[in-house]
PDB file of N, CA and C in Angstrom:
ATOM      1  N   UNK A   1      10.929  17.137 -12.100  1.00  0.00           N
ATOM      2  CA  UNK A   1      10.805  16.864 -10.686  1.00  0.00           C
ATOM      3  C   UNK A   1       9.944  15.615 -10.482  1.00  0.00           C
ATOM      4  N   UNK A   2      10.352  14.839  -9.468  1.00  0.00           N
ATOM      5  CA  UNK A   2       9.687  13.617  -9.368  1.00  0.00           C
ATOM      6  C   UNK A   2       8.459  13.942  -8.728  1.00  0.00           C
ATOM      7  N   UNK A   3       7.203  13.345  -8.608  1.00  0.00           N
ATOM      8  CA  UNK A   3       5.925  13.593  -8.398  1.00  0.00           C
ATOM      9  C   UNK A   3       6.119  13.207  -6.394  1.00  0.00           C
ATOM     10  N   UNK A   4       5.984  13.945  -5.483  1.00  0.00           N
ATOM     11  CA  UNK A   4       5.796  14.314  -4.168  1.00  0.00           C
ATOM     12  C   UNK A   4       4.917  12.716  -3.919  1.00  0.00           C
ATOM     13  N   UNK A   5       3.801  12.804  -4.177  1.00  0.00           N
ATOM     14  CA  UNK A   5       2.891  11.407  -4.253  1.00  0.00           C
ATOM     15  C   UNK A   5       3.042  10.486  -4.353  1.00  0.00           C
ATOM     16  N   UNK A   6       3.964  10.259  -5.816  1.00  0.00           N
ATOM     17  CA  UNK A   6       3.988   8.898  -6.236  1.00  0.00           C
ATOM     18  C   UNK A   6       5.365   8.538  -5.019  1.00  0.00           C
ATOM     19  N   UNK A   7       5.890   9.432  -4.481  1.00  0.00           N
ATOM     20  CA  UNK A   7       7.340   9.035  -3.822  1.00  0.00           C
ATOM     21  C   UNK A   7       6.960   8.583  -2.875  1.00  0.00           C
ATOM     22  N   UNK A   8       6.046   9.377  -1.715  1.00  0.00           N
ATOM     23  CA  UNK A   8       5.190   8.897  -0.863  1.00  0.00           C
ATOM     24  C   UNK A   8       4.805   7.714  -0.685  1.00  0.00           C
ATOM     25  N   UNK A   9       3.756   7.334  -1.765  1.00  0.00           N
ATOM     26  CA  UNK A   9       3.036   6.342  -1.522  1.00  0.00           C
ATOM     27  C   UNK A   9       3.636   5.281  -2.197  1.00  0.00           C
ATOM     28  N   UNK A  10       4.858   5.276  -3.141  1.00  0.00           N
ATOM     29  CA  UNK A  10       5.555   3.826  -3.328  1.00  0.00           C
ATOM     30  C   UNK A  10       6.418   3.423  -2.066  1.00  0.00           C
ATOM     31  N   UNK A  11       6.497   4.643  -0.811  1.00  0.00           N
ATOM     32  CA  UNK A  11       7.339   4.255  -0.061  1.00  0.00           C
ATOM     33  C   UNK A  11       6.278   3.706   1.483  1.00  0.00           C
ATOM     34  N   UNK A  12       5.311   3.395   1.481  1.00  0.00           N
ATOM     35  CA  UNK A  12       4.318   3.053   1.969  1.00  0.00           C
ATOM     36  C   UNK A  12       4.094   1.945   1.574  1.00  0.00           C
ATOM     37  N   UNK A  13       3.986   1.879   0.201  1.00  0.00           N
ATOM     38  CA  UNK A  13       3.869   0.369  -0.847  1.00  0.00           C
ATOM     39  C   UNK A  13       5.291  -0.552   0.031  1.00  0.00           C
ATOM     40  N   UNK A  14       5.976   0.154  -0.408  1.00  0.00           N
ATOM     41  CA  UNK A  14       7.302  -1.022   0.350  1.00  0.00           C
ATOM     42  C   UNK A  14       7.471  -1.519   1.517  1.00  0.00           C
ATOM     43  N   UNK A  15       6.973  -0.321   2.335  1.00  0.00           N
ATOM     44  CA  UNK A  15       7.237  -1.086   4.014  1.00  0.00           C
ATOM     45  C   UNK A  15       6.222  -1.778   4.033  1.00  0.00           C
ATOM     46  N   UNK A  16       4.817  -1.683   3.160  1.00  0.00           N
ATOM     47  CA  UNK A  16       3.737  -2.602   3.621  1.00  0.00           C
ATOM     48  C   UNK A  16       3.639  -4.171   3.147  1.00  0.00           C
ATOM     49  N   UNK A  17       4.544  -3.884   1.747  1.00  0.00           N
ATOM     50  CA  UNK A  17       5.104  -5.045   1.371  1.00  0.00           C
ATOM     51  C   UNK A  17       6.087  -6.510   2.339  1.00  0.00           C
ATOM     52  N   UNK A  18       6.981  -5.528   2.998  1.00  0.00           N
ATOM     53  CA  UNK A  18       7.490  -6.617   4.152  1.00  0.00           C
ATOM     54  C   UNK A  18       6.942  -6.937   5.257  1.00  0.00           C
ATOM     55  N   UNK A  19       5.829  -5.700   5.456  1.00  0.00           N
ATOM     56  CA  UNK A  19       4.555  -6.181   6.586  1.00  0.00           C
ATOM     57  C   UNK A  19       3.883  -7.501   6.004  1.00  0.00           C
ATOM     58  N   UNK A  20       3.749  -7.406   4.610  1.00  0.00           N
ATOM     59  CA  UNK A  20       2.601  -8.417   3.907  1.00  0.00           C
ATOM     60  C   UNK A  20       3.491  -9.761   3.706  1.00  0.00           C
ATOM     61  N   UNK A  21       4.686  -9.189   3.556  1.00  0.00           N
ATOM     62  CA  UNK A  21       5.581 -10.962   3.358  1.00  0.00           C
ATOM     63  C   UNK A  21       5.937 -11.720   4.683  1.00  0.00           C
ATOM     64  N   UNK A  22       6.052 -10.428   6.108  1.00  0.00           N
ATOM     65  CA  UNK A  22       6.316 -11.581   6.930  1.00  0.00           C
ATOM     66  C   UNK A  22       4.742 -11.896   8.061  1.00  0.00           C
ATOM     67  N   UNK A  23       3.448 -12.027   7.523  1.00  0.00           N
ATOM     68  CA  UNK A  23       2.395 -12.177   8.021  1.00  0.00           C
ATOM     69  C   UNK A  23       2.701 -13.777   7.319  1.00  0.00           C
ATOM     70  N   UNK A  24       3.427 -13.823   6.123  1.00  0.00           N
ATOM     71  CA  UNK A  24       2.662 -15.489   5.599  1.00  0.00           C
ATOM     72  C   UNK A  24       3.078 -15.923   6.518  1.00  0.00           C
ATOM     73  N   UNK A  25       4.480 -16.484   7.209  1.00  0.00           N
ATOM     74  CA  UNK A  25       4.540 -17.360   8.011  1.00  0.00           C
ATOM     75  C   UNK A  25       3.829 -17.439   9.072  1.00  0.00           C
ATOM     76  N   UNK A  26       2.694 -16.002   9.586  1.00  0.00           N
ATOM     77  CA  UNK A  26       1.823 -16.462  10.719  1.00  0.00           C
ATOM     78  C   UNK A  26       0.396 -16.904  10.390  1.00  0.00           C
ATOM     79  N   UNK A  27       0.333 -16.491   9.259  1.00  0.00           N
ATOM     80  CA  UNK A  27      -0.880 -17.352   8.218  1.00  0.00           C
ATOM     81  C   UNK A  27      -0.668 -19.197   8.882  1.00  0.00           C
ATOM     82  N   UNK A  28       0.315 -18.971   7.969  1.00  0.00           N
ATOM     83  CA  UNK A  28       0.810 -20.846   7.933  1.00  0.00           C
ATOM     84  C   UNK A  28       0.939 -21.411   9.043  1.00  0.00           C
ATOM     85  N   UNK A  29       1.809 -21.175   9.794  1.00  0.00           N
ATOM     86  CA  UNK A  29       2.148 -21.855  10.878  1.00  0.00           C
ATOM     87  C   UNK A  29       0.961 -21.535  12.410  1.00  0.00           C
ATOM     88  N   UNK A  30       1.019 -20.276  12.597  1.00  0.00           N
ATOM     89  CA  UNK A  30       0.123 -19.301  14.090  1.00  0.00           C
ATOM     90  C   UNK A  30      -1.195 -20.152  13.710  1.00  0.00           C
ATOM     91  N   UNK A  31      -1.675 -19.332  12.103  1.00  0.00           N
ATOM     92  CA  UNK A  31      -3.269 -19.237  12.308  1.00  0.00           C
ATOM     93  C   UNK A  31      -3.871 -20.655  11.697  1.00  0.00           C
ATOM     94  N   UNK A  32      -2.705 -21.472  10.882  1.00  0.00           N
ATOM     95  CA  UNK A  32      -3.326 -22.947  10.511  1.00  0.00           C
ATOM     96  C   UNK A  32      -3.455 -22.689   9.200  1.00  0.00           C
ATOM     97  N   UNK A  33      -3.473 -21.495   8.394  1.00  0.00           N
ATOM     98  CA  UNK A  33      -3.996 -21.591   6.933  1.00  0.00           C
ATOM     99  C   UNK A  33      -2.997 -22.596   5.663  1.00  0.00           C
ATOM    100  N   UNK A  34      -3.511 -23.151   5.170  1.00  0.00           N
ATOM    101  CA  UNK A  34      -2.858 -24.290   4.405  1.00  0.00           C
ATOM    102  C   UNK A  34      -1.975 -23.324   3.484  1.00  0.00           C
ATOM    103  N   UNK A  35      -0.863 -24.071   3.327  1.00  0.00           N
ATOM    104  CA  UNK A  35       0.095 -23.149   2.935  1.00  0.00           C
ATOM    105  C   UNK A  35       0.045 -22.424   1.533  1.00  0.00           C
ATOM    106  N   UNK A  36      -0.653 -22.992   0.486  1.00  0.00           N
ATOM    107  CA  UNK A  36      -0.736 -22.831  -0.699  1.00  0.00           C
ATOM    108  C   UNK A  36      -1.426 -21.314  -0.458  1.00  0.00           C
ATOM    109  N   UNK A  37      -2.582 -21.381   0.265  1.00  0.00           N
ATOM    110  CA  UNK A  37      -3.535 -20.285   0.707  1.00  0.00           C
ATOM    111  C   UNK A  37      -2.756 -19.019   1.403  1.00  0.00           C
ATOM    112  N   UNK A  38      -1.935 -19.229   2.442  1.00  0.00           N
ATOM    113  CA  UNK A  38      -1.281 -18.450   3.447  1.00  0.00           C
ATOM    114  C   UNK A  38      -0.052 -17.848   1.947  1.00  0.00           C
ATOM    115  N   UNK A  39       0.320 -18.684   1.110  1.00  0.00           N
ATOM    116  CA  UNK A  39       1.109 -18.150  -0.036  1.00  0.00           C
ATOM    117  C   UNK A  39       0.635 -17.339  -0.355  1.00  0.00           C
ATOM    118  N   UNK A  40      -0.396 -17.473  -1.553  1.00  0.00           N
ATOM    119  CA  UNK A  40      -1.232 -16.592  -2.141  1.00  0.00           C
ATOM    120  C   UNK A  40      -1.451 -15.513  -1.070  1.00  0.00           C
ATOM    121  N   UNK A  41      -1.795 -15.401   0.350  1.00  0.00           N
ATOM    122  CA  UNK A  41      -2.245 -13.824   0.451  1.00  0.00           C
ATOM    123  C   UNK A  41      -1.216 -13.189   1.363  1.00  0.00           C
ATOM    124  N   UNK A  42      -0.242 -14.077   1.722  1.00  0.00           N
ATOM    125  CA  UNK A  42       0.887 -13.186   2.107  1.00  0.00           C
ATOM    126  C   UNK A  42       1.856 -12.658   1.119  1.00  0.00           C
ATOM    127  N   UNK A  43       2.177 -13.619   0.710  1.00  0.00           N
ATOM    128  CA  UNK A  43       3.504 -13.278  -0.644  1.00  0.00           C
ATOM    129  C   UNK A  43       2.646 -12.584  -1.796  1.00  0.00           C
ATOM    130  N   UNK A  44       1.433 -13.151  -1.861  1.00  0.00           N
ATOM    131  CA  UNK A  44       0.748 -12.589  -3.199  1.00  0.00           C
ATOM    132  C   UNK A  44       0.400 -10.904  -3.145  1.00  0.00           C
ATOM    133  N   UNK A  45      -0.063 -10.410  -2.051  1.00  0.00           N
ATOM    134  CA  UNK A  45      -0.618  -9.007  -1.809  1.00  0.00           C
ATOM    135  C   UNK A  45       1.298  -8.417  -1.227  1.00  0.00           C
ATOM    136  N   UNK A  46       2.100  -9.114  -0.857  1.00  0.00           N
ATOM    137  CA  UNK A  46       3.668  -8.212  -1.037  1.00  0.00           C
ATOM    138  C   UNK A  46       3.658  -8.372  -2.222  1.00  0.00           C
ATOM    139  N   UNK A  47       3.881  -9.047  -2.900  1.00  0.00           N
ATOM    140  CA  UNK A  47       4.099  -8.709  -4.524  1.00  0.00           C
ATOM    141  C   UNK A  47       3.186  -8.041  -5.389  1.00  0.00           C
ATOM    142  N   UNK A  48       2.165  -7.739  -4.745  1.00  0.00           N
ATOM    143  CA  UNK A  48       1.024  -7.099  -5.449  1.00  0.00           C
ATOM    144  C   UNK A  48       1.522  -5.414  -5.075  1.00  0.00           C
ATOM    145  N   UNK A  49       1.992  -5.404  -3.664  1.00  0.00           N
ATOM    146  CA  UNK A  49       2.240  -3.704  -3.142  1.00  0.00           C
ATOM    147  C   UNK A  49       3.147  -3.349  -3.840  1.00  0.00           C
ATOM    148  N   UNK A  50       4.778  -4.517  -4.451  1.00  0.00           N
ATOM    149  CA  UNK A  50       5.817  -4.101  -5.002  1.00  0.00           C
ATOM    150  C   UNK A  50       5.402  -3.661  -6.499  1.00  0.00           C
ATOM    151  N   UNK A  51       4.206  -4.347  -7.160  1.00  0.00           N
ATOM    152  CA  UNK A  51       4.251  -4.202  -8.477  1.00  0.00           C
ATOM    153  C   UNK A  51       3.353  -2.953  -9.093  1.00  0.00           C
ATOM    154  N   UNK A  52       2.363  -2.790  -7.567  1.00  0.00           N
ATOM    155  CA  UNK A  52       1.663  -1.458  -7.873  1.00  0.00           C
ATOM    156  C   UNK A  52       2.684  -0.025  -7.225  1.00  0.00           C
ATOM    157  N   UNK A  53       3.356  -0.140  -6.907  1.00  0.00           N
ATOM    158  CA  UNK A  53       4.645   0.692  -6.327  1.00  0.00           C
ATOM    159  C   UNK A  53       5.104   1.483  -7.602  1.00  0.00           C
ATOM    160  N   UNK A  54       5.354   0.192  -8.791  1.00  0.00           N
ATOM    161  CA  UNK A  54       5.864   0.492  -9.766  1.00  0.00           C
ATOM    162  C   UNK A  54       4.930   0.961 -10.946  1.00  0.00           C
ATOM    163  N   UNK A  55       3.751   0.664 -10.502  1.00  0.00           N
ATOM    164  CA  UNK A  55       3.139   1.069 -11.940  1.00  0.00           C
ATOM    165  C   UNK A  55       2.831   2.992 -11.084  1.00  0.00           C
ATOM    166  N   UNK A  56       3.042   3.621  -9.826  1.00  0.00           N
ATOM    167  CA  UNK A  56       2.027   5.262  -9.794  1.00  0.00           C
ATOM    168  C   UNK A  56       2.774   5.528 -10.937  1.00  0.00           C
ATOM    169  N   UNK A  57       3.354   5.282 -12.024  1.00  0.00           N
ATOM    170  CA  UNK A  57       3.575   6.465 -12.849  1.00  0.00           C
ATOM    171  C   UNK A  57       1.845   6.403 -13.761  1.00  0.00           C
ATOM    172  N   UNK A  58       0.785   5.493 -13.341  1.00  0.00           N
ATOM    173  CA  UNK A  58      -0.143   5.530 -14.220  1.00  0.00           C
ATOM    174  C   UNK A  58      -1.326   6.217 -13.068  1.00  0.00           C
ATOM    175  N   UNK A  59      -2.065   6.896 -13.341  1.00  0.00           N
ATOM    176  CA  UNK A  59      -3.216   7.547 -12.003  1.00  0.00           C
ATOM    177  C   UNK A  59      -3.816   6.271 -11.885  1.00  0.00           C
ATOM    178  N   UNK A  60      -4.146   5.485 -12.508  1.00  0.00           N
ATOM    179  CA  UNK A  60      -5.069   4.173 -12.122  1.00  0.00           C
ATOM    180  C   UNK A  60      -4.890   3.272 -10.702  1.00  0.00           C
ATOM    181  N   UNK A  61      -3.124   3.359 -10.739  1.00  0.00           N
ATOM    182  CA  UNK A  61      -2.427   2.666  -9.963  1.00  0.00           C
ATOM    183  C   UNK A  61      -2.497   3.324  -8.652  1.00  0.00           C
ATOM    184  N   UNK A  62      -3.179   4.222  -8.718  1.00  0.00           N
ATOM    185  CA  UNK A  62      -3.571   5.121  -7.467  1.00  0.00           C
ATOM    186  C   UNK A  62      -4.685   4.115  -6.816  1.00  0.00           C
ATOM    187  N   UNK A  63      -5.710   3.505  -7.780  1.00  0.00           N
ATOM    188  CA  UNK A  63      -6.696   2.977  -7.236  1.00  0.00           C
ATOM    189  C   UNK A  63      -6.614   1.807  -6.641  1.00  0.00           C
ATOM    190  N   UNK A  64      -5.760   1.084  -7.682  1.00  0.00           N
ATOM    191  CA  UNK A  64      -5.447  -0.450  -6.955  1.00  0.00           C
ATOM    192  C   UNK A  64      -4.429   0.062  -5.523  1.00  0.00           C
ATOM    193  N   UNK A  65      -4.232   0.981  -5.431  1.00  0.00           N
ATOM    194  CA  UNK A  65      -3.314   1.104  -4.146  1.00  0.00           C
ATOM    195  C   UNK A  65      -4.239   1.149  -2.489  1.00  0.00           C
ATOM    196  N   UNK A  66      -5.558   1.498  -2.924  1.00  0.00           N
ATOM    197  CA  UNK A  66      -6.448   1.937  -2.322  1.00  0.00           C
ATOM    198  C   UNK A  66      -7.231   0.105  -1.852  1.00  0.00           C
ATOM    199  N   UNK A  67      -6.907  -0.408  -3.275  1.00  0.00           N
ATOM    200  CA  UNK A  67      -7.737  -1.769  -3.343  1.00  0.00           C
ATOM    201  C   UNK A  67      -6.888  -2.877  -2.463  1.00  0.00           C
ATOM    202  N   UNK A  68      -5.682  -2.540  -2.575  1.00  0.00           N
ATOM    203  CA  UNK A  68      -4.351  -3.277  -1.971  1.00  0.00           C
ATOM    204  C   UNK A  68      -4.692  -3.055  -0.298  1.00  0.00           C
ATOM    205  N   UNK A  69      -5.157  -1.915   0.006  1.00  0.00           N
ATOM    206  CA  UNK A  69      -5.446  -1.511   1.606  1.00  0.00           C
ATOM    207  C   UNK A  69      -6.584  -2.317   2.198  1.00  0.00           C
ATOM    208  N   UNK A  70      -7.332  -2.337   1.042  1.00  0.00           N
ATOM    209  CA  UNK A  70      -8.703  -3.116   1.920  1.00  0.00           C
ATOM    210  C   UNK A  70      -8.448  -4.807   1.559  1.00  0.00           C
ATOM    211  N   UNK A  71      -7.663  -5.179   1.224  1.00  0.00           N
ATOM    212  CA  UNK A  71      -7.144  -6.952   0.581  1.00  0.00           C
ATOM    213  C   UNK A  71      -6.210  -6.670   1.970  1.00  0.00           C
ATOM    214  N   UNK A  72      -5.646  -5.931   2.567  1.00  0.00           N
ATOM    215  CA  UNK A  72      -4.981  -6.109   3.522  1.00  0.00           C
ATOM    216  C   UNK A  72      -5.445  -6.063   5.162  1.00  0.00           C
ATOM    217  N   UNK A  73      -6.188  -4.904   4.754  1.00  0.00           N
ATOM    218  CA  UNK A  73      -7.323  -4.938   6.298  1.00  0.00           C
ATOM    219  C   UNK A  73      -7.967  -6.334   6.200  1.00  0.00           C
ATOM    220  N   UNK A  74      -8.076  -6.965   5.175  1.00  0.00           N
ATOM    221  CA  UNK A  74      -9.219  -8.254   5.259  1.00  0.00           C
ATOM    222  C   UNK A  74      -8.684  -9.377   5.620  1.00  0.00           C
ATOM    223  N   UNK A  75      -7.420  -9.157   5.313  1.00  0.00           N
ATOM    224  CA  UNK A  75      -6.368  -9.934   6.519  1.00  0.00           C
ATOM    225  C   UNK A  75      -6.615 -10.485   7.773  1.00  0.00           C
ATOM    226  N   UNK A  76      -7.075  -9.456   7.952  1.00  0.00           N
ATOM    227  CA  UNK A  76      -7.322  -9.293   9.380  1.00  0.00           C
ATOM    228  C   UNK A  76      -8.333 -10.534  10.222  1.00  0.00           C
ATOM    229  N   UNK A  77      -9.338 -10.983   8.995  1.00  0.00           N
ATOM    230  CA  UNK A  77     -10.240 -12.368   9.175  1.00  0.00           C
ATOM    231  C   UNK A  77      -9.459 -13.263   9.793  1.00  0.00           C
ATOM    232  N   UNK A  78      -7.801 -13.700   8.971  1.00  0.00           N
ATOM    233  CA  UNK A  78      -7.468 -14.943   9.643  1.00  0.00           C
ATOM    234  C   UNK A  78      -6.213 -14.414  10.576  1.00  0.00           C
ATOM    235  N   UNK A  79      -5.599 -13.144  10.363  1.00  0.00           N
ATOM    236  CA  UNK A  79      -4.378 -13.197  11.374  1.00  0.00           C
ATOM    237  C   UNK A  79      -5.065 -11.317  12.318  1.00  0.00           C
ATOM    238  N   UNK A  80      -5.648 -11.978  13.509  1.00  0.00           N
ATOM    239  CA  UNK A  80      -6.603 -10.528  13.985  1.00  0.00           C
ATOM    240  C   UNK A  80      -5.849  -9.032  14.082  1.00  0.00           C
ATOM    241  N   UNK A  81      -4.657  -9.048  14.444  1.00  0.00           N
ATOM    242  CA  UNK A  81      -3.521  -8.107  14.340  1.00  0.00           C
ATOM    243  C   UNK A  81      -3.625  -7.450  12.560  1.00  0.00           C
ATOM    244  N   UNK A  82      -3.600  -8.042  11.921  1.00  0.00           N
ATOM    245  CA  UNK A  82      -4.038  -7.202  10.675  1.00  0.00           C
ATOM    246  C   UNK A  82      -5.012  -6.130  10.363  1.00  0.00           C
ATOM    247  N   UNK A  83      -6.116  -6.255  11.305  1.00  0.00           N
ATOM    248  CA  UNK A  83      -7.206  -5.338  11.577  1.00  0.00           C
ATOM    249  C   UNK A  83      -6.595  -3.884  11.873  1.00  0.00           C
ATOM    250  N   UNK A  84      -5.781  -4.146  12.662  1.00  0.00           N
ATOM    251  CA  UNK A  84      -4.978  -2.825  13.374  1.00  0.00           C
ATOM    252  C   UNK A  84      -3.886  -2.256  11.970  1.00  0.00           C
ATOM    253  N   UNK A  85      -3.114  -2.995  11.845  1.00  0.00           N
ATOM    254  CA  UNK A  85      -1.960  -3.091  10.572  1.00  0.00           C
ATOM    255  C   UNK A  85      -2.803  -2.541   9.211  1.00  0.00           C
ATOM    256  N   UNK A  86      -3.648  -3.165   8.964  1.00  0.00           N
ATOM    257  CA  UNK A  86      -4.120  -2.575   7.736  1.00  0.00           C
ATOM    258  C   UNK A  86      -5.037  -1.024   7.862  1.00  0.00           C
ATOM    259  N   UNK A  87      -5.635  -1.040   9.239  1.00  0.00           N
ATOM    260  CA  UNK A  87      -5.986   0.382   9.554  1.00  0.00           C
ATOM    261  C   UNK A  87      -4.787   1.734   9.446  1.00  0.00           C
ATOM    262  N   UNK A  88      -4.082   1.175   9.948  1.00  0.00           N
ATOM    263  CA  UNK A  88      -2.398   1.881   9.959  1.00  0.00           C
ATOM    264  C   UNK A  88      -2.100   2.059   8.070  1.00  0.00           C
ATOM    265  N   UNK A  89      -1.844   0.785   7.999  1.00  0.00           N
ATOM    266  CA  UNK A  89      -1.464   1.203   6.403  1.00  0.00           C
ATOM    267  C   UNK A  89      -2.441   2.230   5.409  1.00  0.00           C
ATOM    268  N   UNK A  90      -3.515   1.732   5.986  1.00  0.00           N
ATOM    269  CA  UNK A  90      -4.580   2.684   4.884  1.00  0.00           C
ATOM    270  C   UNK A  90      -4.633   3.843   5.129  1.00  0.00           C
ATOM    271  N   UNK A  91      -4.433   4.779   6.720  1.00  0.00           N
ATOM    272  CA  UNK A  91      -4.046   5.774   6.956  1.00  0.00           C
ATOM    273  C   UNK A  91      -3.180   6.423   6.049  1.00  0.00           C
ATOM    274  N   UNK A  92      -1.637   5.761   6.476  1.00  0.00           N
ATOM    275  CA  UNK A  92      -0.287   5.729   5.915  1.00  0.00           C
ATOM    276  C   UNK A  92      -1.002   6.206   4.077  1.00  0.00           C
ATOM    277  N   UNK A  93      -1.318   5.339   3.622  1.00  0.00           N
ATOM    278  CA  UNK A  93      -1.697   5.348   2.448  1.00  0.00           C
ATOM    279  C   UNK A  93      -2.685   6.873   1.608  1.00  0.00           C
ATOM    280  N   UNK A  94      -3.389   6.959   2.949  1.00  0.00           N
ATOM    281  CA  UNK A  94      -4.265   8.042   2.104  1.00  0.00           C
ATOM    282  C   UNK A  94      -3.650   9.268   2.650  1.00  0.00           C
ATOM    283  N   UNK A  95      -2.908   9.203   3.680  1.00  0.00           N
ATOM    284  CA  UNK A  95      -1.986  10.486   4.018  1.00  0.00           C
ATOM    285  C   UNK A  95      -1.434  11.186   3.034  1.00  0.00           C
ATOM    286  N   UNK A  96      -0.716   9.594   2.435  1.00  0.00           N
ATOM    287  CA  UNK A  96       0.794  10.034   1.383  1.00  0.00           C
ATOM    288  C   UNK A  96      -0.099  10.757   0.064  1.00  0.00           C
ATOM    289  N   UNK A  97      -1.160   9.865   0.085  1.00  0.00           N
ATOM    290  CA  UNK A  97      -1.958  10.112  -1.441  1.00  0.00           C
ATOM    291  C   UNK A  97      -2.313  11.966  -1.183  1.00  0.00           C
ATOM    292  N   UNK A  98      -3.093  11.983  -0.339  1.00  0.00           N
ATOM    293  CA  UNK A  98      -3.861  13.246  -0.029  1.00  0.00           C
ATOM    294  C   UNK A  98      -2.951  14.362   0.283  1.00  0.00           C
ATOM    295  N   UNK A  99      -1.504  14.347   0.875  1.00  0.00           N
ATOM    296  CA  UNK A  99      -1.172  15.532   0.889  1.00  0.00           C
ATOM    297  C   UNK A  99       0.118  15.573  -0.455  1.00  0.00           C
ATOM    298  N   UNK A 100       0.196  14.390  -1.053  1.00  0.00           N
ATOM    299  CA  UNK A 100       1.418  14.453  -2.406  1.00  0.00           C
ATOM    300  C   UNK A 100       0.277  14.963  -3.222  1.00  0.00           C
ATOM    301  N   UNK A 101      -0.790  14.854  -3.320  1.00  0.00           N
ATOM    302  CA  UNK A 101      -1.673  15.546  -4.588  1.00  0.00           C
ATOM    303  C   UNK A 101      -1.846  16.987  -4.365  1.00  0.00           C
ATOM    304  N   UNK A 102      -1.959  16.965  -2.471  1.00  0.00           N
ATOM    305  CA  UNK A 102      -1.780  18.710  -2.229  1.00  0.00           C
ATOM    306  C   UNK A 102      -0.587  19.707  -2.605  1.00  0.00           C
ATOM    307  N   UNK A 103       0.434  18.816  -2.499  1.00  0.00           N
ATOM    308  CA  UNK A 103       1.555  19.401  -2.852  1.00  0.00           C
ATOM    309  C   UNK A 103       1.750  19.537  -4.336  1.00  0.00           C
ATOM    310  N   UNK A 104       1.128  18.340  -5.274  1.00  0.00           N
ATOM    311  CA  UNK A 104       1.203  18.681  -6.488  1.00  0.00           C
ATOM    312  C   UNK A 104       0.644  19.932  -7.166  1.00  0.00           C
ATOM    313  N   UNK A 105      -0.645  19.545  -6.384  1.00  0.00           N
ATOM    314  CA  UNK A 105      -1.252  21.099  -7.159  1.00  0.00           C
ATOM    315  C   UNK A 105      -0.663  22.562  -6.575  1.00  0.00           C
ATOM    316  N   UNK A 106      -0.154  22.371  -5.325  1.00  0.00           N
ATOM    317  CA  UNK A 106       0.533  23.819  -5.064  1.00  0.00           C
ATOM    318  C   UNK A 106       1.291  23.917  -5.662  1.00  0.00           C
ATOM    319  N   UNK A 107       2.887  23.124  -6.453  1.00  0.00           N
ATOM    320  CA  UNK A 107       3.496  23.599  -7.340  1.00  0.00           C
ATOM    321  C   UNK A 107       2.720  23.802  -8.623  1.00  0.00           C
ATOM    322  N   UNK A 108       2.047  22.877  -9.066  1.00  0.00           N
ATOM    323  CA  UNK A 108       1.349  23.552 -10.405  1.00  0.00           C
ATOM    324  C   UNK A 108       1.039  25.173 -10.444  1.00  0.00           C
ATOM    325  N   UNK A 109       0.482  25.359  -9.283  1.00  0.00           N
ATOM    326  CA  UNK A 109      -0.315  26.720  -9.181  1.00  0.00           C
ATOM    327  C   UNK A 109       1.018  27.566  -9.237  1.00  0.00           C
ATOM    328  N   UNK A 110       2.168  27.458  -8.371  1.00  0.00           N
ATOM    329  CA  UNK A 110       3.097  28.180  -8.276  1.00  0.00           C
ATOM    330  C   UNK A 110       3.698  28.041  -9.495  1.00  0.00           C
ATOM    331  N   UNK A 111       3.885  26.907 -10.402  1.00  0.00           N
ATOM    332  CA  UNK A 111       4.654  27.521 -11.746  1.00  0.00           C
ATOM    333  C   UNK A 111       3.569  28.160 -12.334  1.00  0.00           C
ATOM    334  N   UNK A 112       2.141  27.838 -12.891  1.00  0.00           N
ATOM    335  CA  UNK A 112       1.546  28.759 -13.862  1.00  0.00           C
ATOM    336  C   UNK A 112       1.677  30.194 -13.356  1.00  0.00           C
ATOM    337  N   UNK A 113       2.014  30.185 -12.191  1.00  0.00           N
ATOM    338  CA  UNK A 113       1.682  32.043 -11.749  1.00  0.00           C
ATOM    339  C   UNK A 113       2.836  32.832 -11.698  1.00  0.00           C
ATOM    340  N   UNK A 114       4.102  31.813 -12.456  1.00  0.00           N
ATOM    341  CA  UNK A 114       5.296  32.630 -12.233  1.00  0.00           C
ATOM    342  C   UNK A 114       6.401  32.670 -10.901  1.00  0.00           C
ATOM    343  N   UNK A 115       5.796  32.021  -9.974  1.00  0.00           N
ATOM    344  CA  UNK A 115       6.991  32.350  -8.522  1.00  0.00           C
ATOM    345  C   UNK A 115       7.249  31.092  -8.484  1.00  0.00           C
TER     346      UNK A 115
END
């Protein structure tokens, strides 16, 4: 059975990913950030959500997912709407985390006990 959690929160990873790819163009163009810069933290933190998406099969990748939330709230410095967006995502984020681990351990408990 696929892990409740990791399904969750790679599917959180993804929508936040196209949140994070289409902020560059308001980086660049809206807020003035030189493009090389507005690259790196728009495209760089979507490709960072797609690649930690792929690693929950490791628990670590739990953490950078956590680390990915606050690189995204900090967003929020140059495009102010990110403040809100990354509050949302980190919600989103510890929702998926906190009740896919609840659910994990209730099936654990339910197979060791037989039902």
């Amino acid at each position: 059975m696929r892990s409740p959690r990791r399904t969750m929160c790679a599917s959180v990873l993804g929508f936040e990913s196209i949140v994070l790819g289409l902020v560059t163009p308001v980086l660049i163009q809206v807020e003035g950030v030189s493009t090389p810069a507005g690259l790196v933290m728009g495209l760089g933190l979507a490709v960072a959500a797609v690649v930690i998406a792929g690693l929950l099969r490791s628990e670590w990748a739990y953490f950078l997912g956590f680390v990915l939330q606050v690189a995204a709230l900090a967003l929020g410095f140059f495009v102010p709407v990110m403040f809100v967006l990354g509050v949302a995502f980190g919600a989103l984020w510890s929702a998926a985390y906190l009740l896919g681990r609840k659910i994990e351990i209730e099936s654990a408990d339910r197979s060791t006990s037989g039902h």
